[in-house]
PDB file of N, CA and C in Angstrom:
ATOM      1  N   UNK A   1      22.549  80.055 -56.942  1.00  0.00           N
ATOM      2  CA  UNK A   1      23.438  80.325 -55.833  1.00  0.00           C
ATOM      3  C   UNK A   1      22.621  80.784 -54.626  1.00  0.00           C
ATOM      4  N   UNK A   2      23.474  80.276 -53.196  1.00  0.00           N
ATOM      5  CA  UNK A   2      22.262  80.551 -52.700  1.00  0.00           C
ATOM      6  C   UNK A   2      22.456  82.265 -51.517  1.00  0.00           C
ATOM      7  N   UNK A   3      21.351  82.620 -51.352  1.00  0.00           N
ATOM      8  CA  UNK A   3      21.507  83.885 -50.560  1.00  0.00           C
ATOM      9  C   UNK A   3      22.599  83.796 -48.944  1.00  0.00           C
ATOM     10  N   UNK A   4      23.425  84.437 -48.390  1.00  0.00           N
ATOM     11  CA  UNK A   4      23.886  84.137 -47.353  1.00  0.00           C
ATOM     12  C   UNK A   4      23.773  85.442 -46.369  1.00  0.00           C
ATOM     13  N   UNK A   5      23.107  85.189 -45.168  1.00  0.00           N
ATOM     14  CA  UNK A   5      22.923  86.196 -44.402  1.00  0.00           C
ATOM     15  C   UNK A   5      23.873  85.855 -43.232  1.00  0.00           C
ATOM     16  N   UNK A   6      24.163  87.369 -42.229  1.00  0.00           N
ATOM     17  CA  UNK A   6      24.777  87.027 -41.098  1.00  0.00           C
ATOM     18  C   UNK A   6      23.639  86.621 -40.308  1.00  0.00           C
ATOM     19  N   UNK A   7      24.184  85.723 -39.242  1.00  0.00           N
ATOM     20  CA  UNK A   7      23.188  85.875 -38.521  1.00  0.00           C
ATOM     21  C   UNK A   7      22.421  86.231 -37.304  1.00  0.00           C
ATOM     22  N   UNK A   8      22.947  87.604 -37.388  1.00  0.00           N
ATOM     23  CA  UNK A   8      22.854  88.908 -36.566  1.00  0.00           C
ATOM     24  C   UNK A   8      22.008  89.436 -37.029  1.00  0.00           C
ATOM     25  N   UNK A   9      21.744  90.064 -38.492  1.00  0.00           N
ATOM     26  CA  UNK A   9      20.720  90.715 -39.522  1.00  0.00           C
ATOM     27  C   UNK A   9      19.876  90.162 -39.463  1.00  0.00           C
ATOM     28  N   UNK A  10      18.725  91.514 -39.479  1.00  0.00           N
ATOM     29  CA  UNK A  10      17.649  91.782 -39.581  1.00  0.00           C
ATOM     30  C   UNK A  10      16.925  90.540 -40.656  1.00  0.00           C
ATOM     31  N   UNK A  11      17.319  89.879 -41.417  1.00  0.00           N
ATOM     32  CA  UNK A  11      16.852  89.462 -42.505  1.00  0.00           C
ATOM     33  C   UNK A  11      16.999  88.191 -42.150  1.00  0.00           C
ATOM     34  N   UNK A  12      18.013  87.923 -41.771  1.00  0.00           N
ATOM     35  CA  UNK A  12      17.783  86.211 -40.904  1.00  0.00           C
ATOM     36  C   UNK A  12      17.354  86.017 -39.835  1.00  0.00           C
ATOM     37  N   UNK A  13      17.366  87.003 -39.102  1.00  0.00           N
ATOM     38  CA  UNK A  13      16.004  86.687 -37.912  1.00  0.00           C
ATOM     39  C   UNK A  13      14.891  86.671 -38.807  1.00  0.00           C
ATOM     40  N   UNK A  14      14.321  87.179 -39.642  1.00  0.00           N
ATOM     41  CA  UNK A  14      12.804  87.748 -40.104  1.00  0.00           C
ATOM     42  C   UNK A  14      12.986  85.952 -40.201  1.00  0.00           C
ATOM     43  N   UNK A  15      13.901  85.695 -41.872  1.00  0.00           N
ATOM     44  CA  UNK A  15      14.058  84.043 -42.316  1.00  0.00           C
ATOM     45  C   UNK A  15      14.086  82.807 -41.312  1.00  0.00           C
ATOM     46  N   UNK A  16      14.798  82.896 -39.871  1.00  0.00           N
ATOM     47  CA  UNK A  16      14.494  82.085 -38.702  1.00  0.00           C
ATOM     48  C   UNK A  16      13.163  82.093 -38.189  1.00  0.00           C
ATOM     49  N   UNK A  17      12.498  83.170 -37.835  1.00  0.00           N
ATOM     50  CA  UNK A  17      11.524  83.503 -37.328  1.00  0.00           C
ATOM     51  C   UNK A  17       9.885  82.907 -38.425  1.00  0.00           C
ATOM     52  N   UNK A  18      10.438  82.871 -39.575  1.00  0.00           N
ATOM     53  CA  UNK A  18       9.283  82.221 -40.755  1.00  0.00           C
ATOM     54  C   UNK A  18       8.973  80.934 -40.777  1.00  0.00           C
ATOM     55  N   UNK A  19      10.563  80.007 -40.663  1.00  0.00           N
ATOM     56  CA  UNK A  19      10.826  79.283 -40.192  1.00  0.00           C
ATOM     57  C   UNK A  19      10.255  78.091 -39.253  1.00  0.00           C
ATOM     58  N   UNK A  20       9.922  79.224 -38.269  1.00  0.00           N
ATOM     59  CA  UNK A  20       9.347  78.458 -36.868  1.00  0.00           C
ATOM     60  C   UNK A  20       7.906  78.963 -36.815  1.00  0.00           C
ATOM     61  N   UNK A  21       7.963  79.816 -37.208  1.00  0.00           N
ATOM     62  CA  UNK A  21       6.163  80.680 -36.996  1.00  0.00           C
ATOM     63  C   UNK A  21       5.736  80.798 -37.970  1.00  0.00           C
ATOM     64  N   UNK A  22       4.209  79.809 -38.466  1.00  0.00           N
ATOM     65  CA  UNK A  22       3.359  80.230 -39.555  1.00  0.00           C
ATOM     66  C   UNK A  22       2.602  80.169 -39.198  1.00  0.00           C
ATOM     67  N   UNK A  23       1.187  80.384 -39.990  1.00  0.00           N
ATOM     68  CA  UNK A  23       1.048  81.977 -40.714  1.00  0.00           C
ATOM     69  C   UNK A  23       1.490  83.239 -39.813  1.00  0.00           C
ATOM     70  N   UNK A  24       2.340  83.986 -39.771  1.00  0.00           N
ATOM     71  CA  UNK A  24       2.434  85.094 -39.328  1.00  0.00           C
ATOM     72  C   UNK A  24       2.733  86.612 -39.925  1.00  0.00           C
ATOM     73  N   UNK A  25       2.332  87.393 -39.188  1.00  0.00           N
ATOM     74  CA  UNK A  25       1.734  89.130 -40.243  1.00  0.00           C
ATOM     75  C   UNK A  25       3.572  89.935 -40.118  1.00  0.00           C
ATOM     76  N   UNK A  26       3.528  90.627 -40.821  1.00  0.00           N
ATOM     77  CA  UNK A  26       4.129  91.276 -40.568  1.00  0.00           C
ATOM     78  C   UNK A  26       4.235  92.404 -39.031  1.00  0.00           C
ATOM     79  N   UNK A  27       3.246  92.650 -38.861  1.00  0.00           N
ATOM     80  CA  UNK A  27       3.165  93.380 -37.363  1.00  0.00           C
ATOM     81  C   UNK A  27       3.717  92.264 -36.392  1.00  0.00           C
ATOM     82  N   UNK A  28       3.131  90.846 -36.793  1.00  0.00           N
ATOM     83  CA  UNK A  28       3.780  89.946 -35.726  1.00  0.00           C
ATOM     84  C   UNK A  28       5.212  89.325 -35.448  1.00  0.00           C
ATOM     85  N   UNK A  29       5.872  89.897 -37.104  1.00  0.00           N
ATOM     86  CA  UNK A  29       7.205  89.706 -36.731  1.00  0.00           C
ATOM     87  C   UNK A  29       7.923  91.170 -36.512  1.00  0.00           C
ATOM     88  N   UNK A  30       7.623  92.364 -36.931  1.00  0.00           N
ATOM     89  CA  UNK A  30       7.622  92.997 -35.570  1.00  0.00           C
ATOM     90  C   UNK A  30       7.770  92.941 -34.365  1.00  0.00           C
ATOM     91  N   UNK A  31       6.583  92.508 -33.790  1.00  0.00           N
ATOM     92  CA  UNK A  31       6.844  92.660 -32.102  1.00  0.00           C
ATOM     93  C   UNK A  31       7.564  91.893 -31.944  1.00  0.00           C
ATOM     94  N   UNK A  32       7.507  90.231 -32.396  1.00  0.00           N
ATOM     95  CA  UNK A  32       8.758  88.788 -31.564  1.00  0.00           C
ATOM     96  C   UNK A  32       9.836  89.576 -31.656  1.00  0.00           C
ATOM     97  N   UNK A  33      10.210  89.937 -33.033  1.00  0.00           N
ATOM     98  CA  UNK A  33      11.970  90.879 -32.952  1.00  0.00           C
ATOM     99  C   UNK A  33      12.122  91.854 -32.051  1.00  0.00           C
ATOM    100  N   UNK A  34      11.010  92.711 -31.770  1.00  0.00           N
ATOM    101  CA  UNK A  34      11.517  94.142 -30.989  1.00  0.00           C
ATOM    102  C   UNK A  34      11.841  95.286 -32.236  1.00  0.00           C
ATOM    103  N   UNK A  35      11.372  95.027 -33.223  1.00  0.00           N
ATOM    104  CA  UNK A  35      11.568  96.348 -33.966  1.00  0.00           C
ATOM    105  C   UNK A  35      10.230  97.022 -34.121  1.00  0.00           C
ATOM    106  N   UNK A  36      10.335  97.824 -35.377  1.00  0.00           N
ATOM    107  CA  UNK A  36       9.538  98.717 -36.153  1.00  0.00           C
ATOM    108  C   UNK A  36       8.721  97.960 -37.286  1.00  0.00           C
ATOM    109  N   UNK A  37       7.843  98.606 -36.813  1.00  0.00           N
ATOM    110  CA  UNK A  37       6.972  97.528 -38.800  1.00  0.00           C
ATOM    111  C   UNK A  37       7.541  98.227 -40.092  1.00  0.00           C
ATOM    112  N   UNK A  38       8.300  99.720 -39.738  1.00  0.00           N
ATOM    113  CA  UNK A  38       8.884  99.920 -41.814  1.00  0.00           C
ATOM    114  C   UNK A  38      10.175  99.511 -41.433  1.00  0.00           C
ATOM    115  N   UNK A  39      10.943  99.137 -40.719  1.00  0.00           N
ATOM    116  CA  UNK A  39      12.413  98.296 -40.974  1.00  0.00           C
ATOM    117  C   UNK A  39      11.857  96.977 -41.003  1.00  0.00           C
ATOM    118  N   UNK A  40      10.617  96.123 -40.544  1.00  0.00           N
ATOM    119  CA  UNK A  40      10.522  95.205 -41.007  1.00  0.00           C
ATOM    120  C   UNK A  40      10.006  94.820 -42.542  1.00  0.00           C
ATOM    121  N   UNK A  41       8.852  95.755 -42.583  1.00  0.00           N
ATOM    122  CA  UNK A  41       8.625  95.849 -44.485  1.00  0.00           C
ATOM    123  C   UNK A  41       9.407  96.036 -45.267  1.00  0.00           C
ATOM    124  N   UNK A  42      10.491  96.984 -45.380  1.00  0.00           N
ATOM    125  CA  UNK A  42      11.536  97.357 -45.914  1.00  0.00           C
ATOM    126  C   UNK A  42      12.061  95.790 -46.094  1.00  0.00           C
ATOM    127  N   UNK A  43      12.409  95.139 -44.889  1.00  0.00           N
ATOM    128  CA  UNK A  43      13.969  94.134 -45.172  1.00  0.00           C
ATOM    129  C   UNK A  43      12.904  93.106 -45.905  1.00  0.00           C
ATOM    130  N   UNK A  44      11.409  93.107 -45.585  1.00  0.00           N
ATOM    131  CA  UNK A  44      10.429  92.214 -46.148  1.00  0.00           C
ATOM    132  C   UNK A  44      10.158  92.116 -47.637  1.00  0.00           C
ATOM    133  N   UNK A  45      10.750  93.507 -48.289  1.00  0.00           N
ATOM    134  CA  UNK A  45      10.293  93.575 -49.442  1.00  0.00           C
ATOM    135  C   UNK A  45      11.761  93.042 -50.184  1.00  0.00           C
ATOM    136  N   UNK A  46      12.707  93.681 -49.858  1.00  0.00           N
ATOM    137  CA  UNK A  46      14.219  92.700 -50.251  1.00  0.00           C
ATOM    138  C   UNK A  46      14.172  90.880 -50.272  1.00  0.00           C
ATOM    139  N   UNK A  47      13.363  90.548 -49.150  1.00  0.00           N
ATOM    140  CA  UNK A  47      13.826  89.384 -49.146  1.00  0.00           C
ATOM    141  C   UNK A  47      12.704  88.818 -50.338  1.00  0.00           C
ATOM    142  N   UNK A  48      11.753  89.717 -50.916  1.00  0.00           N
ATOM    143  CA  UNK A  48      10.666  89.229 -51.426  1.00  0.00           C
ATOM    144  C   UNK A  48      11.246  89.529 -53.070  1.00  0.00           C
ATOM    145  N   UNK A  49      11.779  90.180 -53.173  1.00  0.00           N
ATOM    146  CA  UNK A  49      12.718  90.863 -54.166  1.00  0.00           C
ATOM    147  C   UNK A  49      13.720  89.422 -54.856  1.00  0.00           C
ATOM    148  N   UNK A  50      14.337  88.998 -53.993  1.00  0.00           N
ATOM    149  CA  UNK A  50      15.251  87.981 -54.278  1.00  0.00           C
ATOM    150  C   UNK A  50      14.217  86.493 -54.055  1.00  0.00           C
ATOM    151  N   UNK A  51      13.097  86.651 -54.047  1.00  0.00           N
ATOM    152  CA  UNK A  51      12.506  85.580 -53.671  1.00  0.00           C
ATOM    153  C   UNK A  51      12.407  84.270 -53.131  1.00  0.00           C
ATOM    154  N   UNK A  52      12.896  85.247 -51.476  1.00  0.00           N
ATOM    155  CA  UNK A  52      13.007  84.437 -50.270  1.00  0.00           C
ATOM    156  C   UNK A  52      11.690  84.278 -49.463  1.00  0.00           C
ATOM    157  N   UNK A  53      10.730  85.027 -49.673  1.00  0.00           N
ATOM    158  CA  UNK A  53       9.270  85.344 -48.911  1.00  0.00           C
ATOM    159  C   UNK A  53       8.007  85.632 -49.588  1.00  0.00           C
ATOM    160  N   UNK A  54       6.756  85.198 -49.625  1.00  0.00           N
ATOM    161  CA  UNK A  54       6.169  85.388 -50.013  1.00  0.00           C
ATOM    162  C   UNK A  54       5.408  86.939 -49.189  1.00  0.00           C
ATOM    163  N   UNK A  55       4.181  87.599 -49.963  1.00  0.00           N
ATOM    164  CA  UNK A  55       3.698  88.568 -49.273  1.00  0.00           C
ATOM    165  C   UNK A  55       2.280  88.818 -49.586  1.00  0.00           C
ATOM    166  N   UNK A  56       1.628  88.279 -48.592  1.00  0.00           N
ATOM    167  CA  UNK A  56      -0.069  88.622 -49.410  1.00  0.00           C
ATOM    168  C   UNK A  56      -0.619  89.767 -48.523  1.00  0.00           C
ATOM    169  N   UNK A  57      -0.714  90.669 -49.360  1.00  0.00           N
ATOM    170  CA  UNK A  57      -1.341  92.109 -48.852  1.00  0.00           C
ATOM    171  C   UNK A  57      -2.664  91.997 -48.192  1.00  0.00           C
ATOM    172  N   UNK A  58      -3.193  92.469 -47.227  1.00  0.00           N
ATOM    173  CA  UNK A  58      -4.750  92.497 -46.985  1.00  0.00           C
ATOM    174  C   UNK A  58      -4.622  94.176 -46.546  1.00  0.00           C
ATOM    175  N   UNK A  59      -6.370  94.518 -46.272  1.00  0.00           N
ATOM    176  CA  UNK A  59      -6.092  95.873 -46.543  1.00  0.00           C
ATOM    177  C   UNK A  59      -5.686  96.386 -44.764  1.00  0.00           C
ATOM    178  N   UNK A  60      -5.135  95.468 -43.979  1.00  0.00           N
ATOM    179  CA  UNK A  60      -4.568  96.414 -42.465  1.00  0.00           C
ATOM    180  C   UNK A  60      -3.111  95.852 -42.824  1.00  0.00           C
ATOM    181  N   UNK A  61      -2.792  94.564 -42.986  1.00  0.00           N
ATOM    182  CA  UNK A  61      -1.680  93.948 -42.724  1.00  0.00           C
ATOM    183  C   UNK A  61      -1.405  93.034 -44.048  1.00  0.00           C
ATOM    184  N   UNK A  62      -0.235  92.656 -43.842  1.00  0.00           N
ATOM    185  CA  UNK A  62       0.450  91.817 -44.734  1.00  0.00           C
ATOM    186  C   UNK A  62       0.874  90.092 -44.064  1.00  0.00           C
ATOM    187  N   UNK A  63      -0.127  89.206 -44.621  1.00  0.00           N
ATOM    188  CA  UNK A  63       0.622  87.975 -44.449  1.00  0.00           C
ATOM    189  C   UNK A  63       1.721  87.700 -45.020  1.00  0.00           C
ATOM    190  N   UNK A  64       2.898  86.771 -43.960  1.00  0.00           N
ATOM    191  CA  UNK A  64       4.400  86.473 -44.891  1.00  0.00           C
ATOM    192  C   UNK A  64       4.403  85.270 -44.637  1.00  0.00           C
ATOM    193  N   UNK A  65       4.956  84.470 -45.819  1.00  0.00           N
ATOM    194  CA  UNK A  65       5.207  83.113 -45.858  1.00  0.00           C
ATOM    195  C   UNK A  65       6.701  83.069 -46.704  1.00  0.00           C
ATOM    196  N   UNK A  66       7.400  81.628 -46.292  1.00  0.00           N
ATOM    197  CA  UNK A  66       8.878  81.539 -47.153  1.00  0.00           C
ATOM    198  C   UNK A  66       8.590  80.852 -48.040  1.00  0.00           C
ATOM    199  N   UNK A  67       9.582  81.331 -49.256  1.00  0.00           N
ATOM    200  CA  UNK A  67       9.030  81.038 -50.601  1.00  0.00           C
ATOM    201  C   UNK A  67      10.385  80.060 -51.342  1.00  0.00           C
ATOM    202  N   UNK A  68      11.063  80.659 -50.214  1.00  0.00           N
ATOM    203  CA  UNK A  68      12.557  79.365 -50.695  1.00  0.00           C
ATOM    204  C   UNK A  68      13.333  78.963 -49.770  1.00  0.00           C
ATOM    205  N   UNK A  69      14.012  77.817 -50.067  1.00  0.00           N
ATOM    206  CA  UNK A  69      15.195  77.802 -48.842  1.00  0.00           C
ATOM    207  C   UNK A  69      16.252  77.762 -49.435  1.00  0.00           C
ATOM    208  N   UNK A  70      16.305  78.717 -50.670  1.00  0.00           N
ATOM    209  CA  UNK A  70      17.520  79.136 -50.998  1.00  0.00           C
ATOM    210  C   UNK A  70      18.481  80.166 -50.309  1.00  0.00           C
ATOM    211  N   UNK A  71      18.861  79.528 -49.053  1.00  0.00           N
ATOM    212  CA  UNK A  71      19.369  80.452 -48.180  1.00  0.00           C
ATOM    213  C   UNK A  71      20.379  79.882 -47.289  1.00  0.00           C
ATOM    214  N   UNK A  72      21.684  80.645 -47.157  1.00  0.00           N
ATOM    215  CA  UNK A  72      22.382  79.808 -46.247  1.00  0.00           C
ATOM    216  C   UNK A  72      22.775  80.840 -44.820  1.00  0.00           C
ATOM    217  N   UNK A  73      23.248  80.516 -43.750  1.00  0.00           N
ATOM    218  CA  UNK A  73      23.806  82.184 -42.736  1.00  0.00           C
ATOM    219  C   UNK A  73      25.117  81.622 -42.316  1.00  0.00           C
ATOM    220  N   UNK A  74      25.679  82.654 -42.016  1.00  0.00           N
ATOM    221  CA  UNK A  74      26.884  82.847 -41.348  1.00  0.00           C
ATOM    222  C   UNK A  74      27.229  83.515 -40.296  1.00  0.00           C
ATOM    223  N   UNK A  75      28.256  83.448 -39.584  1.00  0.00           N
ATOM    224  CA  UNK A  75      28.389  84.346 -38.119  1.00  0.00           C
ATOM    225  C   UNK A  75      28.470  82.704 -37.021  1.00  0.00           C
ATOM    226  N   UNK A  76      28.256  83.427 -35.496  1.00  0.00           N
ATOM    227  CA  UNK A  76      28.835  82.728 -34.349  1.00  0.00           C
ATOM    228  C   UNK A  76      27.912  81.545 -34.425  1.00  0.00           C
ATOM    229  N   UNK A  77      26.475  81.204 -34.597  1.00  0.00           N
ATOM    230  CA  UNK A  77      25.382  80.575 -34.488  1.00  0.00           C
ATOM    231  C   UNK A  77      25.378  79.329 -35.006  1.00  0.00           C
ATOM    232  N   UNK A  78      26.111  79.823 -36.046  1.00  0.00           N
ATOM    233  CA  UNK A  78      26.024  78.479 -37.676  1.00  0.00           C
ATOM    234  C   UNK A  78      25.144  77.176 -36.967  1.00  0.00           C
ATOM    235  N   UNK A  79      25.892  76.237 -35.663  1.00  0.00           N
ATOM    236  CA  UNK A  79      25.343  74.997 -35.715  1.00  0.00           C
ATOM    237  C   UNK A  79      23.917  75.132 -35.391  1.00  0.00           C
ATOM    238  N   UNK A  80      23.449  76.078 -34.264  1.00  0.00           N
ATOM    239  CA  UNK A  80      22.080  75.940 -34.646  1.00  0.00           C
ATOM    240  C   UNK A  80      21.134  76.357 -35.205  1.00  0.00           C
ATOM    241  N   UNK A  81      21.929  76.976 -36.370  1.00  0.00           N
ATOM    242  CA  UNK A  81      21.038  77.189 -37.571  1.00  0.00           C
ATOM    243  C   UNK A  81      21.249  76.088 -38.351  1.00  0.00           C
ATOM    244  N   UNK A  82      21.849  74.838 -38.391  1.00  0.00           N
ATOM    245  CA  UNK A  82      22.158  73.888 -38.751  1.00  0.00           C
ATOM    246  C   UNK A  82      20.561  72.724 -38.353  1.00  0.00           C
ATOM    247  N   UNK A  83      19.942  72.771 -37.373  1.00  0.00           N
ATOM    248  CA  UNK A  83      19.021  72.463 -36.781  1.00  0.00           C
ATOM    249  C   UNK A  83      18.342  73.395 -37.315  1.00  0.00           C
ATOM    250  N   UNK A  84      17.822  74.575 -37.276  1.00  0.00           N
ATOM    251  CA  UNK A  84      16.565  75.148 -38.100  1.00  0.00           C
ATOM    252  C   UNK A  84      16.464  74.774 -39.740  1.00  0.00           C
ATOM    253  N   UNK A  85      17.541  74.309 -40.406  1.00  0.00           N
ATOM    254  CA  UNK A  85      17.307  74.233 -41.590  1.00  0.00           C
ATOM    255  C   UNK A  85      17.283  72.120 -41.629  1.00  0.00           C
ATOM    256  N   UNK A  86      17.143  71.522 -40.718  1.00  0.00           N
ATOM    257  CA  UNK A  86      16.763  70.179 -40.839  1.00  0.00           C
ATOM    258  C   UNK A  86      15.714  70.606 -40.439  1.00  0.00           C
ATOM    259  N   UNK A  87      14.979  71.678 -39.635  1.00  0.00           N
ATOM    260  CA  UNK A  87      13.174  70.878 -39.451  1.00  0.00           C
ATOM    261  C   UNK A  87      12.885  71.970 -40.789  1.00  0.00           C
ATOM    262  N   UNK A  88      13.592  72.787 -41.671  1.00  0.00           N
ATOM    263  CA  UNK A  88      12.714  73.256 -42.490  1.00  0.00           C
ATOM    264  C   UNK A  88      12.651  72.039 -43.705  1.00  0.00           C
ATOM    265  N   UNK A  89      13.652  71.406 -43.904  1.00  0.00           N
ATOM    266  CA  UNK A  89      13.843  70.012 -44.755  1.00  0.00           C
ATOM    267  C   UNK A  89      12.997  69.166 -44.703  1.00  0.00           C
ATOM    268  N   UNK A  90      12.607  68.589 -43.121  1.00  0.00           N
ATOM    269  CA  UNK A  90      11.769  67.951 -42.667  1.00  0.00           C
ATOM    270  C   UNK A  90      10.350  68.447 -42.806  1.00  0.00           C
ATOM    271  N   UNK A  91       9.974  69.617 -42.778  1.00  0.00           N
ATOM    272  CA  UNK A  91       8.791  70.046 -43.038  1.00  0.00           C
ATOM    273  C   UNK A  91       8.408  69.837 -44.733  1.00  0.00           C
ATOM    274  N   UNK A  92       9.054  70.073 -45.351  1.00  0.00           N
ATOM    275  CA  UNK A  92       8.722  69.602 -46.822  1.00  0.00           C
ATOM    276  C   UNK A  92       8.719  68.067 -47.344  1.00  0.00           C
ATOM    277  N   UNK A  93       9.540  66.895 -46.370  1.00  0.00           N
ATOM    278  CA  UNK A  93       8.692  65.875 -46.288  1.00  0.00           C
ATOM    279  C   UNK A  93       7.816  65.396 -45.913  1.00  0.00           C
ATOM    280  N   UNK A  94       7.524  65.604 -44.790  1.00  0.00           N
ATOM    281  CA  UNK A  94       6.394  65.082 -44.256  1.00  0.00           C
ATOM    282  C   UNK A  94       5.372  65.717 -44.341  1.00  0.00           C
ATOM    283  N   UNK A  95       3.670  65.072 -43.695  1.00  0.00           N
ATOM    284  CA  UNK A  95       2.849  66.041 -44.176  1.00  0.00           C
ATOM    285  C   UNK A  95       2.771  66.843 -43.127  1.00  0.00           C
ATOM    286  N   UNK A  96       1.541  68.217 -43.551  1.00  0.00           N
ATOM    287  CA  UNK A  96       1.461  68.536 -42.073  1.00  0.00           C
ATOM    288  C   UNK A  96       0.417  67.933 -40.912  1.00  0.00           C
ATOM    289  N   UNK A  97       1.178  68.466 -39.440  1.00  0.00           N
ATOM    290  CA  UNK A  97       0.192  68.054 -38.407  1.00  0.00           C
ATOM    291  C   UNK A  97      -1.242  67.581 -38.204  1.00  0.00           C
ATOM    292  N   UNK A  98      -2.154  68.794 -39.323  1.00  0.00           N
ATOM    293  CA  UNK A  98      -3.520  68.285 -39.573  1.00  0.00           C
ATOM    294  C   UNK A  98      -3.841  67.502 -40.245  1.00  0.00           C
ATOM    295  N   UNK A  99      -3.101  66.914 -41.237  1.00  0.00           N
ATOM    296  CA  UNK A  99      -3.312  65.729 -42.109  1.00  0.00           C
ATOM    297  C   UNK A  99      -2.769  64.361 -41.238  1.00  0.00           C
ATOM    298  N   UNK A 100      -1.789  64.868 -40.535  1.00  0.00           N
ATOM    299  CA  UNK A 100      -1.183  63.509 -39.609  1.00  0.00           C
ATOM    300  C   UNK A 100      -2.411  63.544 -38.389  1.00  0.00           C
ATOM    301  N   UNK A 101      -3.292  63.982 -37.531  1.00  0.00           N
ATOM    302  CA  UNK A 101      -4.246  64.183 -36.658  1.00  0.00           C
ATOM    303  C   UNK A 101      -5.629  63.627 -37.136  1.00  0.00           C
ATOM    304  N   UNK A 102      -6.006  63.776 -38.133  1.00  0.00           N
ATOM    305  CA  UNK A 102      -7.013  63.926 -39.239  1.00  0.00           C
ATOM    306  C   UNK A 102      -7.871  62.506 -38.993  1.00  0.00           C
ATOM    307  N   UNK A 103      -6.885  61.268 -39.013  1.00  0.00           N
ATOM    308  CA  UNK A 103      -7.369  59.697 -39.021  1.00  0.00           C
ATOM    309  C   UNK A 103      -7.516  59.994 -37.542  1.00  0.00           C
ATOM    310  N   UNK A 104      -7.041  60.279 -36.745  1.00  0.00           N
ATOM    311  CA  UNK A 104      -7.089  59.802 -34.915  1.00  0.00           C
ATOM    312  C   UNK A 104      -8.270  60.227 -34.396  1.00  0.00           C
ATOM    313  N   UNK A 105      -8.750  61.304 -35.707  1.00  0.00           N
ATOM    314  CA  UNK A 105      -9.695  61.995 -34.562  1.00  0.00           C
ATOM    315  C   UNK A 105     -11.199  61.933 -35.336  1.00  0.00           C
ATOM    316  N   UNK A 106     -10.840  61.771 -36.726  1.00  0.00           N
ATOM    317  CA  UNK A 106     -12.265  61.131 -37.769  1.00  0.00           C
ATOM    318  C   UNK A 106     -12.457  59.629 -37.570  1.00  0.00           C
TER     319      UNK A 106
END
């Protein structure tokens, strides 16, 4: 079943924001939001909990990556979160950018 966030919460911005921005630290989704880094660790470790995010510790910061798209949101937004979850679809078909660049430029 899948997770459903509003999408007002803290936790689907973090999930939008993963979305569109990789590799990024936890301090860095911090600042894009405008919060705090322990309300972002906090909602980071929930979503890692239900295993929506990955989390690789280093010893200043924490890299985050998404670990599922077992996720759906709700609230005023829906259609264009309707569009963030076709390029996350699309990103798991195709390859990435550096493998598509790779022949043009070797």
């Amino acid at each position: 079943m899948a997770h459903i966030f509003d999408t007002s919460s803290l936790e689907a911005k973090i999930i939008l924001l993963l979305i569109e921005v990789y590799p990024i630290t936890n301090k860095d989704i911090a600042e894009y939001l405008g919060t705090s880094t322990r309300k972002v660790d906090a909602c980071l470790q929930t979503l890692a909990k239900k295993g929506l995010v990955n989390l690789e510790p280093l010893p200043d910061t924490n890299f985050v990556t998404l670990a599922s798209n077992n996720f759906q949101f709700k609230g005023k937004e829906t259609e264009q979160l309707k569009k963030v979850q076709e390029k996350l679809k699309k990103r798991k078909e195709f390859k990435t950018p550096d493998e598509d660049n790779s022949a043009m430029y070797g």
